[in-house]
C-alpha atoms as a PDB file:
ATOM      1  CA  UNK A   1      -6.922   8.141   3.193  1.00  0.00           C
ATOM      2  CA  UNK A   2      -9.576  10.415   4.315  1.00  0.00           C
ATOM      3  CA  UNK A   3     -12.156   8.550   2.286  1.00  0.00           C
ATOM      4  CA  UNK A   4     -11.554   5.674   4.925  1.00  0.00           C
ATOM      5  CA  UNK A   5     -11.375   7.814   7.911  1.00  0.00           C
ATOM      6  CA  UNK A   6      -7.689   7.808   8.221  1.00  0.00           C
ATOM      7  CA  UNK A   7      -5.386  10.475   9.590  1.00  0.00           C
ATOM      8  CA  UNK A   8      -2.201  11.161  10.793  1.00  0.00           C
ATOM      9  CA  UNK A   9      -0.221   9.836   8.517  1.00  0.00           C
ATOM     10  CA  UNK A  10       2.985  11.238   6.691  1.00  0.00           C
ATOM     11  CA  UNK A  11       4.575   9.442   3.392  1.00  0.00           C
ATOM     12  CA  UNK A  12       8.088   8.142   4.459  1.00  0.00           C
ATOM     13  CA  UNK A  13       8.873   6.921   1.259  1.00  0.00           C
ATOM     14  CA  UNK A  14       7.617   6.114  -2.635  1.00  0.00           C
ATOM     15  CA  UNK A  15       9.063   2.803  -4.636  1.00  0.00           C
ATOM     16  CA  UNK A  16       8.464   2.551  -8.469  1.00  0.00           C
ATOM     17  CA  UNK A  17       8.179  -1.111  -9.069  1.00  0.00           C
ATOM     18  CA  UNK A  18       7.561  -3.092 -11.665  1.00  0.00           C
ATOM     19  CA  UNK A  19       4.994  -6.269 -12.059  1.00  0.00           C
ATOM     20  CA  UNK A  20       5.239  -9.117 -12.298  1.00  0.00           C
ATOM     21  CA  UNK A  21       8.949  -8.712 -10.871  1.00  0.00           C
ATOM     22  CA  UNK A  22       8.095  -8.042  -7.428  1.00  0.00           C
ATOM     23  CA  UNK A  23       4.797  -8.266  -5.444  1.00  0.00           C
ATOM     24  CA  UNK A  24       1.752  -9.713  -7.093  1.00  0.00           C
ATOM     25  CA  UNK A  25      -1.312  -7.262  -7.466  1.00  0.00           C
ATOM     26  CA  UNK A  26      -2.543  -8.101 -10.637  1.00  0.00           C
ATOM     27  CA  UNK A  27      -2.914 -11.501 -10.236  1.00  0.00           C
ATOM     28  CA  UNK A  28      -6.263 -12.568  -8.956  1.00  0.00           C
ATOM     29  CA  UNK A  29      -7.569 -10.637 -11.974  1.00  0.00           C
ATOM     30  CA  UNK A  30      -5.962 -12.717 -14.501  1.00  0.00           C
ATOM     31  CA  UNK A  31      -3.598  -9.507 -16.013  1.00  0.00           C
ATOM     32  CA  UNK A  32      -0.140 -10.954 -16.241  1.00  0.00           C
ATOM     33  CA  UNK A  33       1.133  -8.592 -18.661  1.00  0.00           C
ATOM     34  CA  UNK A  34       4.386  -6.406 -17.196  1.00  0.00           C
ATOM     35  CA  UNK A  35       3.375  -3.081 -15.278  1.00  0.00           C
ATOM     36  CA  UNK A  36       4.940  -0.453 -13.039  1.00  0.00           C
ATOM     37  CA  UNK A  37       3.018   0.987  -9.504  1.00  0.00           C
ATOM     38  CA  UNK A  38       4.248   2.819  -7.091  1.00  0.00           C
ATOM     39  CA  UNK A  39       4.185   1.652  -3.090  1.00  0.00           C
ATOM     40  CA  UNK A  40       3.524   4.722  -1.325  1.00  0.00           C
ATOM     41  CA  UNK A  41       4.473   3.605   2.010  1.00  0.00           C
ATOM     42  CA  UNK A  42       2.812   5.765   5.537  1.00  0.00           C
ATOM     43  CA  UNK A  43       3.778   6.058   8.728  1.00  0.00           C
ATOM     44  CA  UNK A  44       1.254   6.758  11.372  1.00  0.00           C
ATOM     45  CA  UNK A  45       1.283   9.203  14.290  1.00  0.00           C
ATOM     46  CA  UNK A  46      -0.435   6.377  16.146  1.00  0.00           C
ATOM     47  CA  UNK A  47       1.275   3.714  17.944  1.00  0.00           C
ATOM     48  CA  UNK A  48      -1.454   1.368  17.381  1.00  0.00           C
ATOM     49  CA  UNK A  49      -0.684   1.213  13.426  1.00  0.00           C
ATOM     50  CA  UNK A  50       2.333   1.481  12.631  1.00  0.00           C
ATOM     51  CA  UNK A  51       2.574   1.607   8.267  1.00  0.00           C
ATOM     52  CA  UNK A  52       0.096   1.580   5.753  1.00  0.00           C
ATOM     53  CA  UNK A  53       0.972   0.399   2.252  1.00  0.00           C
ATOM     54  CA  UNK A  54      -0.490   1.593  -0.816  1.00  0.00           C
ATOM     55  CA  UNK A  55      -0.495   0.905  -4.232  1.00  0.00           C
ATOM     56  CA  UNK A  56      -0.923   3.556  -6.952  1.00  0.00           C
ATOM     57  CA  UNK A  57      -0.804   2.480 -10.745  1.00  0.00           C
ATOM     58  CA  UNK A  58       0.492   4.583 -13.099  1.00  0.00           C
ATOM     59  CA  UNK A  59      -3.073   6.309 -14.768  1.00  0.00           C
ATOM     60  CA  UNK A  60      -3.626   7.221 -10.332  1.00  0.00           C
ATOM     61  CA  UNK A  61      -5.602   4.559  -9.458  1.00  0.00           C
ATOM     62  CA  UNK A  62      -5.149   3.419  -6.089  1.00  0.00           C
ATOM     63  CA  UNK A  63      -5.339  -0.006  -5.551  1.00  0.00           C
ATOM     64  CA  UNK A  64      -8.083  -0.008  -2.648  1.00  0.00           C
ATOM     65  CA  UNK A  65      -6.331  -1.051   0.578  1.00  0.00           C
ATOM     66  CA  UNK A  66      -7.760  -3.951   2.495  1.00  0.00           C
ATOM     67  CA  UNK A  67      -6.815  -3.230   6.328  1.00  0.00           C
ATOM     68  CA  UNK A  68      -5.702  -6.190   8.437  1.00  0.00           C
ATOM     69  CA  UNK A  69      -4.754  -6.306  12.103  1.00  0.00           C
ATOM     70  CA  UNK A  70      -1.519  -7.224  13.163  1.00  0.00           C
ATOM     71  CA  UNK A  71      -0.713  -9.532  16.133  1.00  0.00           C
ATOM     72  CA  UNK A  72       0.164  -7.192  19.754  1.00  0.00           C
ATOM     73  CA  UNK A  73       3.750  -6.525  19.901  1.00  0.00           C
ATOM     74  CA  UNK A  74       5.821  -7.674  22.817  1.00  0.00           C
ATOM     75  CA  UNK A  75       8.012  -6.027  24.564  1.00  0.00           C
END
């Protein structure tokens, strides 16, 4: 997180999952094969992000995260 400049964020909870069963992160590289990964999900300090998602395989490679607004909230 800090190699990205982000702080202020505290884990709030780790999933062990397994692919292809749930989300698709393998996909666009043609490995179809099963795997596990954890989602390491964040919650900021900031109100103007609210979670971060990411993806750690199991040899600790993260899955670099690709950081996309998300529409204003109403209130």
């Amino acid at each position: 997180m800090e190699k990205h400049g982000l702080t202020g964020f505290g884990l709030e909870e780790a999933k062990l999952w397994r692919y292809p069963d749930a989300i698709s992160i393998y996909i666009a590289h043609g490995k179809t094969e099963r795997r596990f990964y954890y989602q390491l999900t964040y919650r900021s300090e900031s109100p103007a992000m609210d979670l971060m998602y990411v993806y750690v395989l199991l040899d600790g490679t993260v899955v670099e995260p690709k950081l996309t607004p998300t529409p204003d909230k109403k209130p």
